[in-house]
Structure formats: structure tokens, C-alpha cells
N, C-alpha and C. Protein backbone atom coordinates (compact mmCIF):
# COMPACT_ATOMS: atom_id res chain seq x y z
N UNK A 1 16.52 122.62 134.50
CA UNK A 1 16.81 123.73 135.39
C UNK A 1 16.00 124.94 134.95
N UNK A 2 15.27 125.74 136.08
CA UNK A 2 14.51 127.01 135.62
C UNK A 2 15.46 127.93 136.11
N UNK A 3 16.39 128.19 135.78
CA UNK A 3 17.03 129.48 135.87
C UNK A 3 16.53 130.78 135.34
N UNK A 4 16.62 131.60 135.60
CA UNK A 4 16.62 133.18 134.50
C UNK A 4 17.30 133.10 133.96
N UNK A 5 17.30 133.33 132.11
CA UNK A 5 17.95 133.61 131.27
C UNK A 5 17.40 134.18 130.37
N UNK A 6 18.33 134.59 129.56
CA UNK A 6 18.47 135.42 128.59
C UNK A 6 17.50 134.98 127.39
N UNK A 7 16.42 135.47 126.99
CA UNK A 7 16.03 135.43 125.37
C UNK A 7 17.02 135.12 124.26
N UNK A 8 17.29 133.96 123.51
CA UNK A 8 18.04 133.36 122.50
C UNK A 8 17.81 133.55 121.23
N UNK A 9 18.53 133.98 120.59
CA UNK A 9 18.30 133.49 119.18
C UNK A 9 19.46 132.74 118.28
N UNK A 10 19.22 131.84 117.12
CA UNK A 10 19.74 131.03 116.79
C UNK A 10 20.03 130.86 115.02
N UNK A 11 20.24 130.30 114.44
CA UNK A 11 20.60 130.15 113.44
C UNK A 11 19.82 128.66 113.09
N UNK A 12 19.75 128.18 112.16
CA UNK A 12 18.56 127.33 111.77
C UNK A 12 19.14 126.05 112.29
N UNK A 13 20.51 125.43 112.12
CA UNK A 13 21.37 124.46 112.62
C UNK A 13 21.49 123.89 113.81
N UNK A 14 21.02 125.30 114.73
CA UNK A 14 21.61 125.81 116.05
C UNK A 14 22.96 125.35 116.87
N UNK A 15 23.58 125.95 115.93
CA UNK A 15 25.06 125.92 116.39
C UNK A 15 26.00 127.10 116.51
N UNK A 16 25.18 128.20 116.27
CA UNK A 16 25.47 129.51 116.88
C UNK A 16 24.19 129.99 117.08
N UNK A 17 24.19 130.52 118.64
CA UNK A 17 23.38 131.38 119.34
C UNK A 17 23.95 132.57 119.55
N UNK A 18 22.65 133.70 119.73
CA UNK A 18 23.25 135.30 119.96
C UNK A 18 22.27 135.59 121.20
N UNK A 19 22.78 135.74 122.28
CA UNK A 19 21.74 136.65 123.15
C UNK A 19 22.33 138.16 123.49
N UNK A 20 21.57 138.71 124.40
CA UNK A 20 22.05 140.44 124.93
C UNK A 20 22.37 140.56 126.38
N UNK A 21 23.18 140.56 126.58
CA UNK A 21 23.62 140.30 128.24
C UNK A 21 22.94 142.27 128.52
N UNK A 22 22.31 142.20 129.80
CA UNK A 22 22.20 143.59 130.20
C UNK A 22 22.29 143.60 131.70
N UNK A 23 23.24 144.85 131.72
CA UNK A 23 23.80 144.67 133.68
C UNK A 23 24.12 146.34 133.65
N UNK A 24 25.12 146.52 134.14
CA UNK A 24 25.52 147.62 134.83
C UNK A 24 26.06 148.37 133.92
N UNK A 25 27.21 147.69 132.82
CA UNK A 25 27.90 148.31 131.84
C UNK A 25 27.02 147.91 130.28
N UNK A 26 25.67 147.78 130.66
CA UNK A 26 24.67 148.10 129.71
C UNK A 26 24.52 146.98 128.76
N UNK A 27 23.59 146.99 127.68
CA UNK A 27 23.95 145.95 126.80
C UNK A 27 25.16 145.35 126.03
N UNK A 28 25.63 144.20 125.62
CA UNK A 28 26.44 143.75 125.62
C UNK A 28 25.93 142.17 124.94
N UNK A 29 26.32 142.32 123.66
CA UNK A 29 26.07 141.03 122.82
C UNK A 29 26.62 139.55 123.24
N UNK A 30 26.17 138.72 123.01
CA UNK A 30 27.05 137.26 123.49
C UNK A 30 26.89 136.49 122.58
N UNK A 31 27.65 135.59 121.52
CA UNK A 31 27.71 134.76 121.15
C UNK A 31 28.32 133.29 121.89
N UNK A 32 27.53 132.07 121.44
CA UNK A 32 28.25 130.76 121.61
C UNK A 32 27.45 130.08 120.30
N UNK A 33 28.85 129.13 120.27
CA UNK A 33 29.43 128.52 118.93
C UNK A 33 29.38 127.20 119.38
N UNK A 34 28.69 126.34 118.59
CA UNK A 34 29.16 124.44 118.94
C UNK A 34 30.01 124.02 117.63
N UNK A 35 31.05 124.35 117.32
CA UNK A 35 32.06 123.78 116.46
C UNK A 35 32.32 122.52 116.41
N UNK A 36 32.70 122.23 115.20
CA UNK A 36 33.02 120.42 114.94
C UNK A 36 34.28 120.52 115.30
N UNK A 37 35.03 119.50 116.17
CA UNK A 37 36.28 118.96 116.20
C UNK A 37 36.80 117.99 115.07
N UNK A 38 37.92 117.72 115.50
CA UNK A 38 38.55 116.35 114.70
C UNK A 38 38.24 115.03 114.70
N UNK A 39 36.92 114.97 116.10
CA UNK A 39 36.54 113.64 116.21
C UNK A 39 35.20 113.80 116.30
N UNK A 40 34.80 112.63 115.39
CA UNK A 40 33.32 112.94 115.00
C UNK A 40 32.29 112.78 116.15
N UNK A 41 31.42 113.68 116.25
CA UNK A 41 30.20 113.60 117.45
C UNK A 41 30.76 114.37 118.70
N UNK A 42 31.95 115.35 118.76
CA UNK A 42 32.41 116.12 119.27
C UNK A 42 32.70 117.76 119.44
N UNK A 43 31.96 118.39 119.59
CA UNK A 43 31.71 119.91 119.18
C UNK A 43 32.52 120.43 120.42
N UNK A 44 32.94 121.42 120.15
CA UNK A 44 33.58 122.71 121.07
C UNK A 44 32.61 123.69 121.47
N UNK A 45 32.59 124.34 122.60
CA UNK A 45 31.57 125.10 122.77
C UNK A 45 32.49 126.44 123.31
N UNK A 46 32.29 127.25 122.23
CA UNK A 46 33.11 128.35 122.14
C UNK A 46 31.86 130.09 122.45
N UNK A 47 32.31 130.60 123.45
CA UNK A 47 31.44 131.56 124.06
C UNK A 47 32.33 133.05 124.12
N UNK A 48 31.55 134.03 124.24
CA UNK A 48 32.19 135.50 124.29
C UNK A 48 31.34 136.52 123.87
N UNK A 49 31.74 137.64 124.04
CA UNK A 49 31.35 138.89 123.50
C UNK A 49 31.64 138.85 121.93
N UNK A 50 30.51 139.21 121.40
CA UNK A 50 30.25 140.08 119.94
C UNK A 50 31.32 141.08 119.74
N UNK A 51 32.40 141.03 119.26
CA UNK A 51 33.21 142.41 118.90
C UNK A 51 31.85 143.30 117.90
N UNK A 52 31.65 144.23 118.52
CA UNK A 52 30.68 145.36 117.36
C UNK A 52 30.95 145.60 115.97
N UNK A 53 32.26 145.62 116.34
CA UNK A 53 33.04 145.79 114.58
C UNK A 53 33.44 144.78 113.59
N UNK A 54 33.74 143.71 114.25
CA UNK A 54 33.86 142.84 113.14
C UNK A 54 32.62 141.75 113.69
N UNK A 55 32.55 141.49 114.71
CA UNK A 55 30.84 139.67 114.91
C UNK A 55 31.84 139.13 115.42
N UNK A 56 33.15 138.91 115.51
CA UNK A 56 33.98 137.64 115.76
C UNK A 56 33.62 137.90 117.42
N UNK A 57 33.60 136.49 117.99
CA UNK A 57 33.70 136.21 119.26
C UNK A 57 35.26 136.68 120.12
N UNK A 58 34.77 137.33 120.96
CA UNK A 58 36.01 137.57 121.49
C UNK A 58 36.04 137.01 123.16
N UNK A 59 36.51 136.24 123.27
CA UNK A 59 36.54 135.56 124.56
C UNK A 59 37.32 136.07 125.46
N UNK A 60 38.33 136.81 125.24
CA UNK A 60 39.68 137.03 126.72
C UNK A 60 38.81 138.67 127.04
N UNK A 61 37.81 139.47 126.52
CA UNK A 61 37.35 140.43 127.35
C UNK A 61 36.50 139.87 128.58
N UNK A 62 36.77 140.96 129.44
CA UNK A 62 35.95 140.87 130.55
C UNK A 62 35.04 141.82 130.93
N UNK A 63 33.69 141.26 130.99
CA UNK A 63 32.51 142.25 130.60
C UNK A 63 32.32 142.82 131.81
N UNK A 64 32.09 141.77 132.96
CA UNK A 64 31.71 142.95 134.05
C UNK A 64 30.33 143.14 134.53
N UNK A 65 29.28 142.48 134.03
CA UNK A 65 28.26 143.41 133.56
C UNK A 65 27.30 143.13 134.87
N UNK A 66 27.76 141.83 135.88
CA UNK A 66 27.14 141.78 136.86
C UNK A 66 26.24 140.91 136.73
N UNK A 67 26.08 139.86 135.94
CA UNK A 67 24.99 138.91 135.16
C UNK A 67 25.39 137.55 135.47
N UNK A 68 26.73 137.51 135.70
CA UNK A 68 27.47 136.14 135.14
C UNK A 68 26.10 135.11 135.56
N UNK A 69 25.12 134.89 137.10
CA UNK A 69 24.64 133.59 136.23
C UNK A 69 23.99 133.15 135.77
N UNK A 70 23.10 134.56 135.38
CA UNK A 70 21.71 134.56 134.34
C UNK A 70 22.50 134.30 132.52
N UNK A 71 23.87 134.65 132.37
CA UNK A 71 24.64 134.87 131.46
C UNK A 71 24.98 132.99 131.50
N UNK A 72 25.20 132.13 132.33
CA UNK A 72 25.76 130.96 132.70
C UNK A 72 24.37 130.37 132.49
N UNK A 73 23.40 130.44 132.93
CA UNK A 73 22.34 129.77 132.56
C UNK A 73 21.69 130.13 131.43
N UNK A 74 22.07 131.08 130.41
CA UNK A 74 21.52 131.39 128.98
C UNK A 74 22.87 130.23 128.61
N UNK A 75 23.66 130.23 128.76
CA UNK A 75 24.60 129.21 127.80
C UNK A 75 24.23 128.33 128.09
N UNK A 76 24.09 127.50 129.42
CA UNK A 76 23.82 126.01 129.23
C UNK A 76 22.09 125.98 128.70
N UNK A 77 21.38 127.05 128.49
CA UNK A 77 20.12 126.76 127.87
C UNK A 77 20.80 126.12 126.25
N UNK A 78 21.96 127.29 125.94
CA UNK A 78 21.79 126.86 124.20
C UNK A 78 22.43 125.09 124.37
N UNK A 79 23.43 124.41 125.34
CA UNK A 79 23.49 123.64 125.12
C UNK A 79 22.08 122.23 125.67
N UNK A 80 21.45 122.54 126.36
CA UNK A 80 20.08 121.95 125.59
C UNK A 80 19.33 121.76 124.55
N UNK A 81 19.77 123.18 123.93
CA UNK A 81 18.84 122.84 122.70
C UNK A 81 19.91 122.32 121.50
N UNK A 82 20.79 122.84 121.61
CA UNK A 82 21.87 121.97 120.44
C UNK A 82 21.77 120.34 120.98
N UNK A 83 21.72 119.68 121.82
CA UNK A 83 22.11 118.20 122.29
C UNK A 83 20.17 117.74 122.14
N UNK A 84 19.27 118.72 122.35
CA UNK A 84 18.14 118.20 121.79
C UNK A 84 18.36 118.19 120.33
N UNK A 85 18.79 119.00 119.44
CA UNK A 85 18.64 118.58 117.77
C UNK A 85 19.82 117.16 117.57
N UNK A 86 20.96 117.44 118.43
CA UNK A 86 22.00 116.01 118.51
C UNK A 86 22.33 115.02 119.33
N UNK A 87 21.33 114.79 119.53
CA UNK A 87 21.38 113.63 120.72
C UNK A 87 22.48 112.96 120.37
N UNK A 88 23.07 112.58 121.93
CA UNK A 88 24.10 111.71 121.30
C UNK A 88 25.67 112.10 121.35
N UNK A 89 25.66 113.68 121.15
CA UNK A 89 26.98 114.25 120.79
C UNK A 89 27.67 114.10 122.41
N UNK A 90 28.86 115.04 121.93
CA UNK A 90 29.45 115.23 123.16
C UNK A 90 30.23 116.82 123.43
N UNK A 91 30.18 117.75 124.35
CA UNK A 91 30.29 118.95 124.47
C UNK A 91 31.46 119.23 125.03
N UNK A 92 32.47 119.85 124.48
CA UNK A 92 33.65 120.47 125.37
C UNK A 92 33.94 121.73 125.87
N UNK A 93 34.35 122.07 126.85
CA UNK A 93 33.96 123.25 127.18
C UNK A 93 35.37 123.94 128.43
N UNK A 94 35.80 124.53 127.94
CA UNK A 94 36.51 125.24 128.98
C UNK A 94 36.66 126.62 128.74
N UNK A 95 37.06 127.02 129.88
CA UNK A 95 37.68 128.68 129.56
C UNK A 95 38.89 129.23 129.17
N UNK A 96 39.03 130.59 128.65
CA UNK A 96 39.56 130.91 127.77
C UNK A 96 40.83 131.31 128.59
N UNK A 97 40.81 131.72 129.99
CA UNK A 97 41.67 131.73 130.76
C UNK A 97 41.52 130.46 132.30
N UNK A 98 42.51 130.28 133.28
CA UNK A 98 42.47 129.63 134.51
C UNK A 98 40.72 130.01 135.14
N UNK A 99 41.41 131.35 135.65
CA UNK A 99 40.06 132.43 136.26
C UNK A 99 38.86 131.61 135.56
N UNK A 100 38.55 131.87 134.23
CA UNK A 100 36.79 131.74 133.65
C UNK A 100 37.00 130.31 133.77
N UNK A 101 37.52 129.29 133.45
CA UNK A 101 37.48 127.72 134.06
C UNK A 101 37.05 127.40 135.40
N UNK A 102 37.29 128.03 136.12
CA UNK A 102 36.87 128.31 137.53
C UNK A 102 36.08 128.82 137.22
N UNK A 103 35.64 130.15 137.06
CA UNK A 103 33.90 130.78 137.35
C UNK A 103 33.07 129.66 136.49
N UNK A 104 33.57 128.88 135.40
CA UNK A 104 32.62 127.84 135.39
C UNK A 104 31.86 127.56 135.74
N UNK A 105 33.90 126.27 136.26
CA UNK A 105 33.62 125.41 136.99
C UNK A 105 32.41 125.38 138.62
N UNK A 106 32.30 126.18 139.21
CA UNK A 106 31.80 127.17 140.24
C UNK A 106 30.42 126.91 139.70
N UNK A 107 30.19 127.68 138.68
CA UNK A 107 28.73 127.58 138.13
C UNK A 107 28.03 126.33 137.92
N UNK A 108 29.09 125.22 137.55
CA UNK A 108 28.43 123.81 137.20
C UNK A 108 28.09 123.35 138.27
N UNK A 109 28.90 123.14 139.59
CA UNK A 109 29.22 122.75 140.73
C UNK A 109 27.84 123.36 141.22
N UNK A 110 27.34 124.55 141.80
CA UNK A 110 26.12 124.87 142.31
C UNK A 110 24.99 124.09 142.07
N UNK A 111 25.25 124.04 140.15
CA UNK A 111 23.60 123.20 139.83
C UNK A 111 24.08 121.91 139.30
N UNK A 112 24.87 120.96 140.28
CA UNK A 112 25.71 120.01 139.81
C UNK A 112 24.48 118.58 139.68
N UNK A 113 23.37 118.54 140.78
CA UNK A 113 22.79 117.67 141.13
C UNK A 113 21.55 117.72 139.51
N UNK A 114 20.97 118.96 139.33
CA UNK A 114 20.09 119.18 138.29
C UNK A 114 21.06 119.22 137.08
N UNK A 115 22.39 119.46 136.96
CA UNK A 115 22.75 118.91 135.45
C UNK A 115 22.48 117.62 135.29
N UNK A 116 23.22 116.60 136.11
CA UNK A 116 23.18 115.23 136.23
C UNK A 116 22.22 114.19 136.10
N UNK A 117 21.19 114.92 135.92
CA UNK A 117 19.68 114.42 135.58
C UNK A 117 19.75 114.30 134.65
N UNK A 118 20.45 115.00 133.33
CA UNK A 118 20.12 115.45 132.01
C UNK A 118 21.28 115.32 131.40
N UNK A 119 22.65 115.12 131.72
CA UNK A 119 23.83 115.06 131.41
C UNK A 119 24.55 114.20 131.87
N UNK A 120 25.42 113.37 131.39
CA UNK A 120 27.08 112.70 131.68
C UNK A 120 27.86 114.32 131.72
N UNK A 121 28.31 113.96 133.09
CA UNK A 121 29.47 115.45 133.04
C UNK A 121 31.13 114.95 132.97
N UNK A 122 31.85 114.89 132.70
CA UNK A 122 33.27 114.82 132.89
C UNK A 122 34.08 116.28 133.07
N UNK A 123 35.02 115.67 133.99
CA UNK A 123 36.02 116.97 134.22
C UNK A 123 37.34 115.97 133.67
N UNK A 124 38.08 117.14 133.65
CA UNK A 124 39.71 116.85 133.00
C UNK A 124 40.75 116.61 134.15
N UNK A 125 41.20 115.51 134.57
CA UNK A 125 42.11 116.25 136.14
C UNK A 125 43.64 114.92 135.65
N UNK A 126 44.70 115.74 135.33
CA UNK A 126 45.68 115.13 135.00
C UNK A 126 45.98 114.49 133.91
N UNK A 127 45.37 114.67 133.08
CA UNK A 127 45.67 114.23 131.87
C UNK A 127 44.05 113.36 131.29
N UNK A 128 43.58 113.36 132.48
CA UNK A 128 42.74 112.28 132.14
C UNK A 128 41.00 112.51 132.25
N UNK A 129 40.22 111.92 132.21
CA UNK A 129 38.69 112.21 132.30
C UNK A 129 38.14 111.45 133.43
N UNK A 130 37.74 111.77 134.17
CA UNK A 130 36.91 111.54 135.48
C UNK A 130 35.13 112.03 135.41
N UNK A 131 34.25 111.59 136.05
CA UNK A 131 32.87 111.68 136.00
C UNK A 131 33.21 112.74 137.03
N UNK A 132 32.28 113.33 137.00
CA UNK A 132 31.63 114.32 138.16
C UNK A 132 30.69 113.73 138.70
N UNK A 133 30.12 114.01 140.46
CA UNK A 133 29.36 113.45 140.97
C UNK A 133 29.26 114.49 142.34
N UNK A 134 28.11 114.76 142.40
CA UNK A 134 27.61 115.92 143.85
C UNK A 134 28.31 115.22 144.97
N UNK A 135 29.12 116.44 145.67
CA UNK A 135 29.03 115.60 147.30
C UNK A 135 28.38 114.95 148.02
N UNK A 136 27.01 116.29 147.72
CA UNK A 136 25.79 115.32 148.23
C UNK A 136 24.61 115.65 147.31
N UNK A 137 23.86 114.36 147.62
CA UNK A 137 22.93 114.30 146.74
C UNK A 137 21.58 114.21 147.63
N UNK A 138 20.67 114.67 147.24
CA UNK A 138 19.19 115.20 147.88
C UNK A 138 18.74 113.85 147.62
N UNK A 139 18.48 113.63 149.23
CA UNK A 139 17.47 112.20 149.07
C UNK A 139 16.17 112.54 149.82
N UNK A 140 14.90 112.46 149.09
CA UNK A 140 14.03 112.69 149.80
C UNK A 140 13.40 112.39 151.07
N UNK A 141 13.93 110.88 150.98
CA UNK A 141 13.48 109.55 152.24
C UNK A 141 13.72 110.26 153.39
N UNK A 142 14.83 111.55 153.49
CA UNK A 142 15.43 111.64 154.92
C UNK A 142 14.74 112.93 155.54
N UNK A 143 14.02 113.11 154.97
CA UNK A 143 13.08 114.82 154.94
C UNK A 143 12.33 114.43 156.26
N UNK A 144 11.82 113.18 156.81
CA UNK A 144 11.16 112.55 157.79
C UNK A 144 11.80 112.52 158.76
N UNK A 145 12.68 113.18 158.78
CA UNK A 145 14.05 113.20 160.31
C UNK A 145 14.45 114.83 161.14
N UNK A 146 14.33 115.70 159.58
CA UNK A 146 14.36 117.42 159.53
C UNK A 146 13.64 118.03 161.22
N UNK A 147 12.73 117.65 161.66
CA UNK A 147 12.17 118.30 162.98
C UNK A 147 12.15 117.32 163.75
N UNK A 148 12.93 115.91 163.59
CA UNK A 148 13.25 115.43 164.97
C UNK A 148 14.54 115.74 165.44
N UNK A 149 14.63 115.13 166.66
CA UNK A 149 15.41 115.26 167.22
C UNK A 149 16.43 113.97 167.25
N UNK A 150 17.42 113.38 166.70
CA UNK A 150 18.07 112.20 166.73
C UNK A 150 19.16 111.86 167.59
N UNK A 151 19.46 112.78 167.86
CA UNK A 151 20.68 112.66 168.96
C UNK A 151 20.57 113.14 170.28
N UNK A 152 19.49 112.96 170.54
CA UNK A 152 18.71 113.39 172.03
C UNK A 152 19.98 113.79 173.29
N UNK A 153 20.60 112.91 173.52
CA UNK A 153 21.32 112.42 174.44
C UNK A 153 22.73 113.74 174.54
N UNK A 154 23.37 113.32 172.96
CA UNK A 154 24.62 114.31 172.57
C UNK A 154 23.76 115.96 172.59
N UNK A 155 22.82 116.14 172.16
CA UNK A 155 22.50 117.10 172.11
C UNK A 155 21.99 118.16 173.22
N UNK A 156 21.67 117.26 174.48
CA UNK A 156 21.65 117.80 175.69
C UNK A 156 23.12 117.59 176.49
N UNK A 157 24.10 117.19 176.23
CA UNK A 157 25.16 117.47 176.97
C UNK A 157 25.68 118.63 175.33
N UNK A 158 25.81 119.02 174.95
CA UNK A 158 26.28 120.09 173.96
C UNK A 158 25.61 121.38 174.68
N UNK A 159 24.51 121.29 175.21
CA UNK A 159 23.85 122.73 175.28
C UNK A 159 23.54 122.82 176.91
N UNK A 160 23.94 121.94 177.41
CA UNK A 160 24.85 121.97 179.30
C UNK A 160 26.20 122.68 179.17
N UNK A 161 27.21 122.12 178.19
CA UNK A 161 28.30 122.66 177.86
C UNK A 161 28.44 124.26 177.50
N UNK A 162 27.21 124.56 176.64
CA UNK A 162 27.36 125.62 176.14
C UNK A 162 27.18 126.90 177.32
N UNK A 163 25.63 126.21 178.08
CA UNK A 163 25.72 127.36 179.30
C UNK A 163 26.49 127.35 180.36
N UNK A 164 27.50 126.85 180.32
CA UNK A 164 28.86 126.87 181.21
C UNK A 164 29.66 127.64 180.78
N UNK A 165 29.96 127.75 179.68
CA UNK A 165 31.49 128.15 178.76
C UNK A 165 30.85 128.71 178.21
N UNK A 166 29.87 128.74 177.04
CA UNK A 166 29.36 129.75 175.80
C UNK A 166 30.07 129.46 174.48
N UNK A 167 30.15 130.24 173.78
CA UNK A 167 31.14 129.96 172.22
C UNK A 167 32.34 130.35 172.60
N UNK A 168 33.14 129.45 171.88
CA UNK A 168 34.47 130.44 171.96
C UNK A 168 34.71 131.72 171.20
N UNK A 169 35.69 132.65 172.27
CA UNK A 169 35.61 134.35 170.97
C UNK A 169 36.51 133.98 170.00
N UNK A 170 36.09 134.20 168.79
CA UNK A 170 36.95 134.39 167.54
C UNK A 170 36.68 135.84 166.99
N UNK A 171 37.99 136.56 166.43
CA UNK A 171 37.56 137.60 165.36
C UNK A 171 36.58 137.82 164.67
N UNK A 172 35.65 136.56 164.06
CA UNK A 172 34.68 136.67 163.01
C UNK A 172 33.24 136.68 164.33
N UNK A 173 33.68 136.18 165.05
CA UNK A 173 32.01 136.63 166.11
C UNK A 173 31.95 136.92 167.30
N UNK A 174 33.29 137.98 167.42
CA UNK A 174 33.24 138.68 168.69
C UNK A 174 32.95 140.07 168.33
């Protein structure tokens, strides 16, 4: 994925990254962390603001800064390059509240087709682990259809219909 992101820096391991988020409420440090779990070949991927005063990651602030997905595509950069030094591993990842699980989730979902090139994704739904898989998936073969016309027939009684009646009025386009 060529997203815009953030300039990285790393630690020799690379299992903590630091970038500089910059938006509206100005610069603003970011750390993410790939922590070892209890089961081997399993890291946590722990993300947040730099507290200034002490370095500790602080995850439940909300920055604001107007970035989120140049900020979303600097994180999944660091997890490229951590899964390039560990091939193999496996990444966990959620948010620190409902809300940021969702703005994620949201974020994965957009570039769901270009993770999947490069990743096994799983989501969590009931206790259990399920694959992820695009609604739809870009097939090139059908690009040869885009300026025809296929439904010749339906498509001239749709637009007989239309200059009879017109759209119907709704609130949103009247």
C-alpha cells in the first residue's frame, strides 16, 4: 500500500517505533510497541501518544489532530517492517476503547483488498476467529464491460419510466 505516512523511527529490534503526528492541534508524538505475549510467535501491537513527561504510551487520549489516516497508515507501515524482520509471527491488535476498534476496524476495511495481498487477517466475532474477506474483490477481466451497455432492453424501459414519472421526491433530493 502507498499511503502517506509518517517518517519512522525505530529501535534496532524494531519493536518500538516513534513517529510525529502533525495536524491541527500541532505536533504530537506516537509510539507503537510489538510486545511478546504468553504464546510464542505472538506480539501485541500496542499504539498511543508519547506522554511528554514520563515516554509511557498513553492510549485512552484522544488527539484530534485530524490525521487519523496518514496516522493509520504510519502504523500499519511499522507492522511491515516488524513481520519483515519476523516472518512468520502473528499480530494482535485492538483498541483501547469500542469507538478506536471501530475507527480501526473502518480503516482496515477501506484497504481490505491491498492488506490481503500481504496478510492473513482475522477478526474476533463471538468468542471466536473468523478470516476476513472484501465484499468485493477487483477483478480485472470485467473492466471489458465498463462502457458497454449490457442490459440494453431493462435499460430502455427504466429511462421510458423515468420520463413519465421522474425520481421520486425525498428530503435528501428535493
Amino acid at each position: 500500500m502507498q499511503l502517506e505516512r509518517y517518517e519512522l523511527k525505530a529501535e534496532q529490534s524494531l519493536k518500538v517505533f516513534e513517529f510525529t503526528s502533525e495536524g491541527s492541534r500541532g505536533r504530537i508524538s506516537k509510539i507503537v510497541q510489538f510486545g511478546e505475549t504468553n504464546l510464542k510467535g505472538l506480539f501485541n501491537l500496542a499504539f498511543g501518544d508519547k506522554d511528554p513527561t514520563t515516554g509511557e504510551i498513553d492510549d485512552a487520549v484522544v488527539s484530534n489532530n485530524n490525521d487519523s489516516d496518514k496516522v493509520l497508515a504510519t502504523v500499519v507501515a511499522t507492522v511491515y517492517s516488524f513481520t519483515k524482520k519476523y516472518p512468520g509471527v502473528w499480530v494482535y491488535a485492538t483498541g483501547s476503547t469500542k469507538a478506536r476498534t471501530r475507527l480501526y476496524r473502518m480503516g482496515l476495511t477501506k484497504y481490505l483488498i491491498e492488506i490481503l495481498e500481504d496478510f492473513d487477517l482475522y477478526g474476533q466475532r463471538l468468542g471466536d476467529w473468523e478470516p476476513k474477506s472484501p465484499i468485493v474483490r477487483v477483478d480485472k477481466s470485467l473492466e471489458k464491460y465498463k462502457d458497454k451497455v449490457l442490459f440494453k432492453d431493462k435499460l430502455d424501459k427504466a429511462n421510458e419510466m423515468l420520463k413519465t414519472i421522474g425520481l421520486p421526491k425525498t428530503r435528501k433530493h428535493s
